[in-house]
N, C-alpha and C. Protein backbone atom coordinates (compact mmCIF):
# COMPACT_ATOMS: atom_id res chain seq x y z
N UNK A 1 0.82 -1.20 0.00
CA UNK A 1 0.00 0.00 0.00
C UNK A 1 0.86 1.26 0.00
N UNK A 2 1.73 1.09 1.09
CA UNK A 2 3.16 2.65 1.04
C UNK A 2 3.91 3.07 -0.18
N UNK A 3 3.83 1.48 -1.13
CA UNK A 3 4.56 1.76 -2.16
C UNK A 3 3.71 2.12 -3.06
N UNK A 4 2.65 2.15 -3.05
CA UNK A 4 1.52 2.50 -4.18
C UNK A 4 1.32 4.05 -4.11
N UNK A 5 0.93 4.09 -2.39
CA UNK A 5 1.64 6.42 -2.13
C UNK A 5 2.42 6.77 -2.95
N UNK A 6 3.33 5.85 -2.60
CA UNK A 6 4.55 6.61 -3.03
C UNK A 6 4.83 6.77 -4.56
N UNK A 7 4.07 6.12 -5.11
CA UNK A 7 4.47 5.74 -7.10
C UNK A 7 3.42 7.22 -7.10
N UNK A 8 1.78 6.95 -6.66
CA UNK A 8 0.96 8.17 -6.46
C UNK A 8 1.35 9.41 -6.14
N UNK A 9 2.30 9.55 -5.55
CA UNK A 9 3.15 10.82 -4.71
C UNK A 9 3.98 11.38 -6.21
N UNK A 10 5.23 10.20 -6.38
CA UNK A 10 6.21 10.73 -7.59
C UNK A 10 5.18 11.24 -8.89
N UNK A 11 4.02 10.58 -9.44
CA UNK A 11 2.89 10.59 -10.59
C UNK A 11 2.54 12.41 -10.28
N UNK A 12 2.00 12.31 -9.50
CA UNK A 12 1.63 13.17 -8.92
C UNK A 12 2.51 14.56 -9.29
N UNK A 13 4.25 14.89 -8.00
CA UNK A 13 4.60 15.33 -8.44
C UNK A 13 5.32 15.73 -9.70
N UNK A 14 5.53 14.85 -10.64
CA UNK A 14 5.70 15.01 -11.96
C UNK A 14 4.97 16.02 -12.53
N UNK A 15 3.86 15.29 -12.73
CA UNK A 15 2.71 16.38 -13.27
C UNK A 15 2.97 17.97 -12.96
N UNK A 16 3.26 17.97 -11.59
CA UNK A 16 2.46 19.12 -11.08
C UNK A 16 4.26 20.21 -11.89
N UNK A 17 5.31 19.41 -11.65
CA UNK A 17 6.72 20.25 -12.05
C UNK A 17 6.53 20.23 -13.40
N UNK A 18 5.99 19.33 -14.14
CA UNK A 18 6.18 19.55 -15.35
C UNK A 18 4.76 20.47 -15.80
N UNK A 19 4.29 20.93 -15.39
CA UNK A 19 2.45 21.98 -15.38
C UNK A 19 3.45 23.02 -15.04
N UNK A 20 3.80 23.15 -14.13
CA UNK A 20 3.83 24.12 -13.39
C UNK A 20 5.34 24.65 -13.24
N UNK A 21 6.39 23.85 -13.12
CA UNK A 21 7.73 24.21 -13.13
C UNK A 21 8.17 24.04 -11.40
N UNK A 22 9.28 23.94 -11.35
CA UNK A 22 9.88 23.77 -9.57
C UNK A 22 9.12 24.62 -8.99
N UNK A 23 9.43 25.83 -9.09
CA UNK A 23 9.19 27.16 -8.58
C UNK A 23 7.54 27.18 -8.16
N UNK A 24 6.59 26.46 -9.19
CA UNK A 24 5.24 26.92 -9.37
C UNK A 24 4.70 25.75 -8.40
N UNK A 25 5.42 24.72 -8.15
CA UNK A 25 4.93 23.75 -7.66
C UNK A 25 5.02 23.69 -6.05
N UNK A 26 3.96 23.24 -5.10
CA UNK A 26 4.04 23.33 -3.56
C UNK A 26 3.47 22.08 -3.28
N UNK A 27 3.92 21.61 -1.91
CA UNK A 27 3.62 20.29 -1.54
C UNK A 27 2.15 20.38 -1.53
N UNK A 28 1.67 21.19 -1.03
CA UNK A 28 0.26 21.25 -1.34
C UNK A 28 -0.78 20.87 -2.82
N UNK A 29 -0.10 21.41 -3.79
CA UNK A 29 -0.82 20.82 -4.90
C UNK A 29 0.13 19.51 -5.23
N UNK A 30 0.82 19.24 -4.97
CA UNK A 30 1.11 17.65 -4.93
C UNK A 30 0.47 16.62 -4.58
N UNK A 31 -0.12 16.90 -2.96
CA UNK A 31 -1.05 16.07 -2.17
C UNK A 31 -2.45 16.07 -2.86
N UNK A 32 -2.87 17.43 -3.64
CA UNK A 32 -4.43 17.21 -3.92
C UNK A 32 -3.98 16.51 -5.01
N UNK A 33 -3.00 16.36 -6.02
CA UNK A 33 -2.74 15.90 -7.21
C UNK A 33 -3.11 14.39 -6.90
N UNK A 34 -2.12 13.87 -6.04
CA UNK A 34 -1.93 12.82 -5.21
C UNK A 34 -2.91 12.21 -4.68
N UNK A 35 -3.92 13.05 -4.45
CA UNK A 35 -5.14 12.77 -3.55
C UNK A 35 -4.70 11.73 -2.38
N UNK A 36 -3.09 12.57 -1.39
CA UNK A 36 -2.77 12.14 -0.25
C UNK A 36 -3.12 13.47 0.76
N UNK A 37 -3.06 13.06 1.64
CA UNK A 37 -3.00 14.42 2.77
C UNK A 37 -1.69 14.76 2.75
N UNK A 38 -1.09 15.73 3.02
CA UNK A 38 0.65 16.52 3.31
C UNK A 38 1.37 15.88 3.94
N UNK A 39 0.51 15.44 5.28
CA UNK A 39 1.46 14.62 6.06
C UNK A 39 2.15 13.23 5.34
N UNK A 40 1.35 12.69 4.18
CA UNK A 40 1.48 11.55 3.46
C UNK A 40 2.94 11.81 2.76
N UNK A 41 2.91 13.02 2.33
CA UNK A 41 4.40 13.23 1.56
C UNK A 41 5.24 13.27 2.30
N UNK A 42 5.45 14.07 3.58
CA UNK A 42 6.52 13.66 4.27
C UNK A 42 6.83 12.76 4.91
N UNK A 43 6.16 11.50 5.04
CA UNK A 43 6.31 10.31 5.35
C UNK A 43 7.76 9.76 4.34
N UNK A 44 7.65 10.15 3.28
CA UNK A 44 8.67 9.97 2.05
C UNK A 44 9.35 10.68 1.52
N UNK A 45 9.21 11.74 2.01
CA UNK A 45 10.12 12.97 1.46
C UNK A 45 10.16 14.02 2.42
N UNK A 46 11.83 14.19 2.63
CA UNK A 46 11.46 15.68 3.60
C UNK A 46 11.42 16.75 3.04
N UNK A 47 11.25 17.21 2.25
CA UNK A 47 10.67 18.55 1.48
C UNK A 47 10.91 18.21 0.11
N UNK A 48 10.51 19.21 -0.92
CA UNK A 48 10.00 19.64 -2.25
C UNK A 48 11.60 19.14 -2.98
N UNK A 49 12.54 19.53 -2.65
CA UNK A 49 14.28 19.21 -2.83
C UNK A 49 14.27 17.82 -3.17
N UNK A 50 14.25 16.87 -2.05
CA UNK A 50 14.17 15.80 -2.04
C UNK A 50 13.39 15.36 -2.75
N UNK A 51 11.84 15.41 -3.19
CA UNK A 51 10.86 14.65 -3.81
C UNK A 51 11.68 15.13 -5.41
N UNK A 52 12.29 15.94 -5.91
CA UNK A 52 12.52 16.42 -7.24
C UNK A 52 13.52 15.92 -7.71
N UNK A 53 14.63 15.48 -6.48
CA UNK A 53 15.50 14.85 -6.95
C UNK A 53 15.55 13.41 -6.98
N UNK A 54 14.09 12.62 -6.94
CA UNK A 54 14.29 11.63 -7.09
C UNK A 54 13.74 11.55 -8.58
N UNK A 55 12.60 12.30 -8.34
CA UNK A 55 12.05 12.46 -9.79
C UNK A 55 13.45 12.57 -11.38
N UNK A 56 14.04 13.68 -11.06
CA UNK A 56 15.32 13.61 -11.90
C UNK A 56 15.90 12.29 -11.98
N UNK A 57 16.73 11.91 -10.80
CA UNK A 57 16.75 10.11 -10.92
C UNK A 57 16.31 9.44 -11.76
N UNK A 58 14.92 9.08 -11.62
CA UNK A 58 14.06 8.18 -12.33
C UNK A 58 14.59 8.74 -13.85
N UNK A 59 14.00 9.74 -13.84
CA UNK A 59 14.16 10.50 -15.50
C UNK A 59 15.42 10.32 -16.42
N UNK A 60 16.73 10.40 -15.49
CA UNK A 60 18.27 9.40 -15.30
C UNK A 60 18.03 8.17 -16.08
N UNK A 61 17.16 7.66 -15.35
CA UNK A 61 17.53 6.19 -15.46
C UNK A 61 16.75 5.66 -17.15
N UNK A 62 15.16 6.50 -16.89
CA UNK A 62 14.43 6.26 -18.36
C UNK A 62 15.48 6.79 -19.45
N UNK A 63 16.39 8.17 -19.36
CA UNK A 63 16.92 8.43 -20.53
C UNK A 63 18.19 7.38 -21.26
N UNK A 64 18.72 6.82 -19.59
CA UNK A 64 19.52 5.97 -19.98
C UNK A 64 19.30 4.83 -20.56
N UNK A 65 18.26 4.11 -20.02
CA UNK A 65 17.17 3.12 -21.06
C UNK A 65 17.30 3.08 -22.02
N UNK A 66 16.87 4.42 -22.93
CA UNK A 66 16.25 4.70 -23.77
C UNK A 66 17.38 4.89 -24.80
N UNK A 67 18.92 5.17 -24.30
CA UNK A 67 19.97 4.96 -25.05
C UNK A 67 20.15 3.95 -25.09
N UNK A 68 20.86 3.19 -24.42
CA UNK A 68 20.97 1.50 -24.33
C UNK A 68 20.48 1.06 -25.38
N UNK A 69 19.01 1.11 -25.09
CA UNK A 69 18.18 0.42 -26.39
C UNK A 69 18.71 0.80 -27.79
N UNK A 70 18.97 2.24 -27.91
CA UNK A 70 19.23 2.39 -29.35
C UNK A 70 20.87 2.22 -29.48
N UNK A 71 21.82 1.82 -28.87
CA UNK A 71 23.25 1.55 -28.96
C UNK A 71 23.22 0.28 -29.48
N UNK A 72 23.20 -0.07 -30.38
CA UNK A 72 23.13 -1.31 -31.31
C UNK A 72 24.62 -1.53 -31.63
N UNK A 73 25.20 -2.88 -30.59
CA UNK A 73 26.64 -3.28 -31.28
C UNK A 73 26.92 -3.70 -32.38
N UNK A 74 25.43 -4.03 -32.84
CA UNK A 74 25.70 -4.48 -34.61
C UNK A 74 26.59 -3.52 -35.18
N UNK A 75 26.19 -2.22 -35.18
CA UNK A 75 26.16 -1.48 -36.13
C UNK A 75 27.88 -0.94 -35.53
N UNK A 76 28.22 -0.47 -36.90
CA UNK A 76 29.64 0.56 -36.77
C UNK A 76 29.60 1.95 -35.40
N UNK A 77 30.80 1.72 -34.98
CA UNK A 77 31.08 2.48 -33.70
C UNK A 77 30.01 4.28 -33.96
N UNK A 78 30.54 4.72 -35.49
CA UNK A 78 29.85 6.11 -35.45
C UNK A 78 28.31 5.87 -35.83
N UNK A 79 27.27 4.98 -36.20
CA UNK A 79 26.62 4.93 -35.67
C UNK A 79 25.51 4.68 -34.49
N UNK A 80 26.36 4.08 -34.29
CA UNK A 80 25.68 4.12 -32.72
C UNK A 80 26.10 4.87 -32.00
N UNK A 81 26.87 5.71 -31.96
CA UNK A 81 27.24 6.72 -31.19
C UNK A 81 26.26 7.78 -31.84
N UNK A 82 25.86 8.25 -32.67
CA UNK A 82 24.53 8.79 -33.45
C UNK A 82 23.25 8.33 -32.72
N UNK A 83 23.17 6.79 -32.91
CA UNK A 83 21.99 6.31 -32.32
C UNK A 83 21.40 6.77 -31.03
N UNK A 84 22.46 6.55 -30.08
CA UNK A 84 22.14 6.67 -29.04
C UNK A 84 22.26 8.21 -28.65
N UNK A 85 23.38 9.11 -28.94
CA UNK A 85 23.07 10.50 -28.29
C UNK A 85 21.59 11.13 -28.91
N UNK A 86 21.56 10.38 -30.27
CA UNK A 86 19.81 10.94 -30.64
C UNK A 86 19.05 10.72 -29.69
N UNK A 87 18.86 9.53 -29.39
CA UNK A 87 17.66 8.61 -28.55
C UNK A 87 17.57 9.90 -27.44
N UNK A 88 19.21 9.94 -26.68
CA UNK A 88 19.04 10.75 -25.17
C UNK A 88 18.27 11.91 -25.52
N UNK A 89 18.94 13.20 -26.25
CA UNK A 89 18.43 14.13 -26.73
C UNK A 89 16.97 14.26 -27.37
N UNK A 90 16.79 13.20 -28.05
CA UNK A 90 15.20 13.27 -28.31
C UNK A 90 14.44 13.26 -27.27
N UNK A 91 14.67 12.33 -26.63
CA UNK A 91 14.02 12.08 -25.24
C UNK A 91 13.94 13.59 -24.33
N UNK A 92 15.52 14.29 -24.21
CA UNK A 92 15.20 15.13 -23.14
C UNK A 92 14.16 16.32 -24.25
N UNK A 93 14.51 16.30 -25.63
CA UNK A 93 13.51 17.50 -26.31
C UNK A 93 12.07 17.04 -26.62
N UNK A 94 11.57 16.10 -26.36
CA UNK A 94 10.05 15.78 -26.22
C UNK A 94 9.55 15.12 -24.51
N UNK A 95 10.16 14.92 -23.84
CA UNK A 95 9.76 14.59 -22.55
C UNK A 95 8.90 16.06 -22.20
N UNK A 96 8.01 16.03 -21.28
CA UNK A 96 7.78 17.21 -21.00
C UNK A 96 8.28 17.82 -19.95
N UNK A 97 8.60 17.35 -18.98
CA UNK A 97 9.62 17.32 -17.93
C UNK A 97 10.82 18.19 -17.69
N UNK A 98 11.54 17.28 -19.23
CA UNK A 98 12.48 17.69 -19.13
C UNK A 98 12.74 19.57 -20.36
N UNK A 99 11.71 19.31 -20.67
CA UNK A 99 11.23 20.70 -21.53
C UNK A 99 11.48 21.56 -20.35
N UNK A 100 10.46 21.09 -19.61
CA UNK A 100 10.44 22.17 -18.04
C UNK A 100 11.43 22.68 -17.34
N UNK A 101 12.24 21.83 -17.38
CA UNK A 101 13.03 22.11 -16.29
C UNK A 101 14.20 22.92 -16.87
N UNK A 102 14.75 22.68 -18.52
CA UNK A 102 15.30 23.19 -18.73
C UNK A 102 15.50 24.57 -19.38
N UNK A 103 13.55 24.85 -19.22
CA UNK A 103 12.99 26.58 -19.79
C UNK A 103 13.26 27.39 -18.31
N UNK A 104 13.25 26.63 -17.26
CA UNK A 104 13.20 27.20 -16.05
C UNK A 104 14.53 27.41 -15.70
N UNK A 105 15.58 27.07 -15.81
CA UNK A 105 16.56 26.75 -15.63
C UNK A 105 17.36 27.86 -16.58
N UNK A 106 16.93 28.31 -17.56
CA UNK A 106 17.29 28.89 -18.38
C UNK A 106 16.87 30.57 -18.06
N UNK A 107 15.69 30.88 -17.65
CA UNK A 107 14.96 31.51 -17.35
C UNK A 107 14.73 32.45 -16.05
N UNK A 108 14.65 31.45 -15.36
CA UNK A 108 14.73 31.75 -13.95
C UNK A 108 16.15 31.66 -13.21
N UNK A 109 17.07 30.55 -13.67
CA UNK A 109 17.80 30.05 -13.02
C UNK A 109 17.81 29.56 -11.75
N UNK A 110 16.77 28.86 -11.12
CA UNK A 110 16.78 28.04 -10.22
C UNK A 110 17.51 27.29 -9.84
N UNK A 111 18.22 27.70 -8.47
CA UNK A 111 19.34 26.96 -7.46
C UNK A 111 18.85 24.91 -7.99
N UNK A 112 17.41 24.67 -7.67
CA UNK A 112 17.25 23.32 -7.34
C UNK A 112 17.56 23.07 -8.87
N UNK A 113 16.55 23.54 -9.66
CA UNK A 113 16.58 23.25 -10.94
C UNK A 113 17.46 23.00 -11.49
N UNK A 114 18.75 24.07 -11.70
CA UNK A 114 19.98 24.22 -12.13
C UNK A 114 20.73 23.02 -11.85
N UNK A 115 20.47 23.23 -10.80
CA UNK A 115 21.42 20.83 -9.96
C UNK A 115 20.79 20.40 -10.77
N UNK A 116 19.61 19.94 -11.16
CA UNK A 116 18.65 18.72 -11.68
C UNK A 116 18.80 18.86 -13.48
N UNK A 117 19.12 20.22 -13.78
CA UNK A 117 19.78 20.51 -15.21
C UNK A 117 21.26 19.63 -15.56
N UNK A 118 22.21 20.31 -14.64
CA UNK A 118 23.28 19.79 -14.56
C UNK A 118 23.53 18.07 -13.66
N UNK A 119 22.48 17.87 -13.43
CA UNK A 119 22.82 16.24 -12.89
C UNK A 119 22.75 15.38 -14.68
N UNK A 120 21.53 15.86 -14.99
CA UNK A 120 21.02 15.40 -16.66
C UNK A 120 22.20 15.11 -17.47
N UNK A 121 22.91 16.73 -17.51
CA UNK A 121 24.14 16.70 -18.22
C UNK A 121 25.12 16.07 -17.97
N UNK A 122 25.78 15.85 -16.84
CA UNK A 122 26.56 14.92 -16.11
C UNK A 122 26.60 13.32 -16.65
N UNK A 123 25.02 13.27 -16.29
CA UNK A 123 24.69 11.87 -16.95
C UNK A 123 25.08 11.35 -18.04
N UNK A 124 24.63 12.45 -19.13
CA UNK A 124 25.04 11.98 -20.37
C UNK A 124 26.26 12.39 -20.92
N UNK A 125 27.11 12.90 -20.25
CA UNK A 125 28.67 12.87 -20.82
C UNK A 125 29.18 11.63 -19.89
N UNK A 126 29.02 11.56 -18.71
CA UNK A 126 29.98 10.62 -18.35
C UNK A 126 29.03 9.00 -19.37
N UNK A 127 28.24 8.72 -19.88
CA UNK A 127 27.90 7.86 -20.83
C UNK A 127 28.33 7.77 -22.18
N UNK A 128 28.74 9.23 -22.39
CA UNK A 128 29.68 9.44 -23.87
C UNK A 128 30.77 8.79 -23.10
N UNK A 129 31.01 9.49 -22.10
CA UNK A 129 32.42 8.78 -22.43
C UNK A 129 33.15 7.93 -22.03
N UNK A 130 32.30 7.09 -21.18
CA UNK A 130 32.19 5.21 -21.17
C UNK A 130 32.39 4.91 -22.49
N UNK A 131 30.97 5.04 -23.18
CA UNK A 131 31.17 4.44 -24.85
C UNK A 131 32.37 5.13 -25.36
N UNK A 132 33.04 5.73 -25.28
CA UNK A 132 34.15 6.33 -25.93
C UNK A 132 35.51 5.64 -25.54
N UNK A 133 35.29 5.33 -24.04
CA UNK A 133 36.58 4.34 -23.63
C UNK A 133 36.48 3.04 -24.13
N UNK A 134 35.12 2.17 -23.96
CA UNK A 134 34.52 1.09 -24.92
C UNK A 134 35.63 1.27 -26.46
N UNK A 135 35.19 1.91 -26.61
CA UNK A 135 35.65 2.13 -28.26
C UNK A 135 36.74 1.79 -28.79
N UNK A 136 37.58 2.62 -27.17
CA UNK A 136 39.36 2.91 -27.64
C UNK A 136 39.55 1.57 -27.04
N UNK A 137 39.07 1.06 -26.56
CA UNK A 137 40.03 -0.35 -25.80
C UNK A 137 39.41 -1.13 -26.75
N UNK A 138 38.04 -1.15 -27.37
CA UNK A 138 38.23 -2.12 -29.08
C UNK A 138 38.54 -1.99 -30.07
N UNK A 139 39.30 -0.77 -29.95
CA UNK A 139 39.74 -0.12 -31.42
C UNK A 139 39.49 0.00 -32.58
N UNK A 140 38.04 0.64 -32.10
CA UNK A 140 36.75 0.96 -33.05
C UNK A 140 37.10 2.26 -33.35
N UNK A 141 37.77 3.03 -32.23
CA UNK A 141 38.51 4.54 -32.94
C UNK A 141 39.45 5.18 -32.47
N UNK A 142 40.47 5.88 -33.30
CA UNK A 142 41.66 6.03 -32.61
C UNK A 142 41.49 6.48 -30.78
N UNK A 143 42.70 6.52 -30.10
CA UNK A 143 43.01 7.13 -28.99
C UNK A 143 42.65 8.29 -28.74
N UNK A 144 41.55 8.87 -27.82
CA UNK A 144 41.45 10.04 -27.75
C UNK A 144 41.47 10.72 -26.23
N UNK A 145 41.32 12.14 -25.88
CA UNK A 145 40.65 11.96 -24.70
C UNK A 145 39.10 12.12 -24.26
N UNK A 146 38.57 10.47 -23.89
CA UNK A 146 37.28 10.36 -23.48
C UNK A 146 36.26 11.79 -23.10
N UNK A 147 37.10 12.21 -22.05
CA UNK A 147 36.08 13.45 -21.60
C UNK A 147 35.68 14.68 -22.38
N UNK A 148 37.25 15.05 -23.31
CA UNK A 148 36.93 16.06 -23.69
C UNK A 148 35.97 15.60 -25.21
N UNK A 149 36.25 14.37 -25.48
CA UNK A 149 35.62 14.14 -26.58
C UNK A 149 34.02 14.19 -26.76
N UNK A 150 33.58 13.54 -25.35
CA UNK A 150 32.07 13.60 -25.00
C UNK A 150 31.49 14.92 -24.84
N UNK A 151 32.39 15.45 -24.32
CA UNK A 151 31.72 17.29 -24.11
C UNK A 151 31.87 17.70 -25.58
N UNK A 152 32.48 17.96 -26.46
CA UNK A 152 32.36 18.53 -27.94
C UNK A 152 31.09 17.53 -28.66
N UNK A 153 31.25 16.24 -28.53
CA UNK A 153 29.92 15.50 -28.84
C UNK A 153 28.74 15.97 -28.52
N UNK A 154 28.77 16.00 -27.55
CA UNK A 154 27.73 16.13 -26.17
C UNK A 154 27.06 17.90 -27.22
N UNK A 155 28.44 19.05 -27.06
CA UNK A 155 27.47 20.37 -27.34
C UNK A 155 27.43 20.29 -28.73
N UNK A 156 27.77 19.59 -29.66
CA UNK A 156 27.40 19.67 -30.90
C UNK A 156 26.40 19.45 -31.01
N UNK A 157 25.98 18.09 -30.78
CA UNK A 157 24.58 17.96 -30.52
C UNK A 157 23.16 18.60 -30.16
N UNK A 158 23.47 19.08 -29.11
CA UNK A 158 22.44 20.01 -28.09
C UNK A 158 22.65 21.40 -29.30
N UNK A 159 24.19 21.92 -29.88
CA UNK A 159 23.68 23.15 -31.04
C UNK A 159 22.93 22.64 -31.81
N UNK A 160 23.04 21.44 -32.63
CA UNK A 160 22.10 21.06 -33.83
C UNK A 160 20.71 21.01 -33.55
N UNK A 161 20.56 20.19 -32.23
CA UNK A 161 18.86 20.11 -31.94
C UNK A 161 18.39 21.57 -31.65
N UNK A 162 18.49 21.96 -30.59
CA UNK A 162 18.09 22.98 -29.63
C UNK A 162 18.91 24.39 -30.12
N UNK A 163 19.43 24.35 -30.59
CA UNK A 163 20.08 26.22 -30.76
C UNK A 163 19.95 26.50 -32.11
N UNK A 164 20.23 25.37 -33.11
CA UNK A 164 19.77 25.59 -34.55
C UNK A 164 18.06 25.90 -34.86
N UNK A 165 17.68 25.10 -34.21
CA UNK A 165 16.16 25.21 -34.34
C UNK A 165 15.10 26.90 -33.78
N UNK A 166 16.21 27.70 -32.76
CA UNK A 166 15.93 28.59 -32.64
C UNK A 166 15.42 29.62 -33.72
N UNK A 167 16.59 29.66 -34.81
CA UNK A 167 16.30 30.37 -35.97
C UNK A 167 15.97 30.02 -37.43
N UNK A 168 15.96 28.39 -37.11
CA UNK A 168 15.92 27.59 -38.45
C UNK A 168 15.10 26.89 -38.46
N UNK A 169 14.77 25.67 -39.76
CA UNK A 169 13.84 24.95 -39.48
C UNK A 169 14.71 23.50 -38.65
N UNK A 170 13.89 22.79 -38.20
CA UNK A 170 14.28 21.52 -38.03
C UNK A 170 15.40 20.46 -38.47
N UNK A 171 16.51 20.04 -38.39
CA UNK A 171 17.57 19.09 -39.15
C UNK A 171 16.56 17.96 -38.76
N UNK A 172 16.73 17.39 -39.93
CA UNK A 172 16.35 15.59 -40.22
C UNK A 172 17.18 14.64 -39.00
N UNK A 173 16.81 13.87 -38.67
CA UNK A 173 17.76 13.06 -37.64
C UNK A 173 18.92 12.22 -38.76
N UNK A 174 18.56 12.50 -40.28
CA UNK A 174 19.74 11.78 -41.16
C UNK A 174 21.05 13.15 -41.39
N UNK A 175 20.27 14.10 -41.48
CA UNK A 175 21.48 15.36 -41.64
C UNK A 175 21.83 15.56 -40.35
N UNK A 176 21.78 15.69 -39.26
CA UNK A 176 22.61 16.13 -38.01
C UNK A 176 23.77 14.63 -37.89
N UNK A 177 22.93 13.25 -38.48
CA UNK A 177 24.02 12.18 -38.23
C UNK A 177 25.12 12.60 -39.39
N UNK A 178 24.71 12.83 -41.09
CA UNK A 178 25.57 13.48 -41.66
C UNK A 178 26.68 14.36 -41.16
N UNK A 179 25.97 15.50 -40.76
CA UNK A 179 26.94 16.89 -39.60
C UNK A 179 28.13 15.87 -39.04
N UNK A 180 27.63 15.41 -37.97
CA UNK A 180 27.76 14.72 -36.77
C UNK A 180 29.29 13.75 -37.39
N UNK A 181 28.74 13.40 -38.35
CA UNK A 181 30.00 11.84 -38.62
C UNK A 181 30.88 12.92 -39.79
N UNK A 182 30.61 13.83 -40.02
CA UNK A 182 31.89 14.65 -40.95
C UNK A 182 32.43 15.33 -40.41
N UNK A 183 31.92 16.36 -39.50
CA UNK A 183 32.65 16.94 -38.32
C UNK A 183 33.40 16.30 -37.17
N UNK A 184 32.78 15.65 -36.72
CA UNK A 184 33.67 14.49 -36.08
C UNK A 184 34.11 13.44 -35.38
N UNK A 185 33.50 12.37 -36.45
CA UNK A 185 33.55 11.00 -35.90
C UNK A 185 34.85 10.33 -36.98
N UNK A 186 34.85 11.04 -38.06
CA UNK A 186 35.55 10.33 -39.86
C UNK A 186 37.06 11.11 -38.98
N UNK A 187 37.28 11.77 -38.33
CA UNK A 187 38.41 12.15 -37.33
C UNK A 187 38.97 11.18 -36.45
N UNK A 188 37.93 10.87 -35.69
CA UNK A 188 37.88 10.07 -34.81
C UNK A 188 38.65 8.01 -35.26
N UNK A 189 37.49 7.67 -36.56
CA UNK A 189 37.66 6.43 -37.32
C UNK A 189 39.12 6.16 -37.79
N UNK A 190 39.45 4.84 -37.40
CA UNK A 190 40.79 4.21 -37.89
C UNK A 190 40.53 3.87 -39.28
């Protein structure tokens, strides 16, 4: 039954951060969301901090999923390295969530938010650049350095989706892999 609150509690606050944003959201409309009483949330959470950062977590874990799945060892090292930073990035640019958090974040600059921005990002470079050490120890592509390689990956990316689209129309998910593997993966390839 506690664990059923509690899935009700996270459902709940989701909604209400992704409606409403960190800032807009209070334990109070959580609980009516929830249809728990207040005291019910802090049974599981000691404040609004805590309940958000598990939420991010979870969101962690679905984006990482959601790469995995598309990292296909079939396929040649630069595409799946395509595959999967798409998958993440698609995910964080249609989740609604993560829409939220990162208009707020942008916007407002929110102390909590800003952590839960930068935990996201964290996530997915230190996953570039696992797969990037993967790579060099199968010598799928020359020697590089992992970290810095994932961060130039990492913001190329986020320019093509999210900063190009500001003033342009849309890239195809086949032209940003184009971009992507001429700029620099065919660098990268033995």
């Amino acid at each position: 039954m506690s664990i059923d609150r509690k899935q009700q509690i996270v459902e709940a606050a989701t909604k209400a951060f992704t409606q409403f944003g960190y800032k807009g959201t209070t334990m109070d409309l959580v609980s009516k969301l929830a249809n728990v009483g207040k005291g019910t949330i802090y049974t599981f959470y000691t404040n609004k901090e805590e309940l958000f950062s598990e939420i991010i977590d979870r969101l962690l874990l679905d984006m990482r999923t959601a790469a995995d799945a598309a990292f296909d060892t079939n396929q040649p090292f630069v595409d799946r390295v395509h595959l999967a930073l798409y998958s993440i990035l698609e995910f964080r640019k249609t989740h609604q969530l993560t829409i939220k958090i990162f208009q707020e974040s942008q916007e407002l600059g929110t102390p909590t938010v800003n952590a839960g921005v930068q935990k996201v990002e964290e996530m997915v470079l230190l996953y570039i650049k696992q797969k990037m050490i993967d790579a060099i120890e199968n010598q799928d592509i020359k020697n590089c350095d992992p970290e810095l390689t994932a961060f130039i990956i990492l913001k190329l990316y986020v320019s093509l989706i999210f900063d190009w689209e500001k003033h342009h129309q849309p890239l195809e998910k086949e032209k940003i892999a184009e971009i992507f593997e001429g700029y620099l993966l065919k660098g990268l390839s033995l």
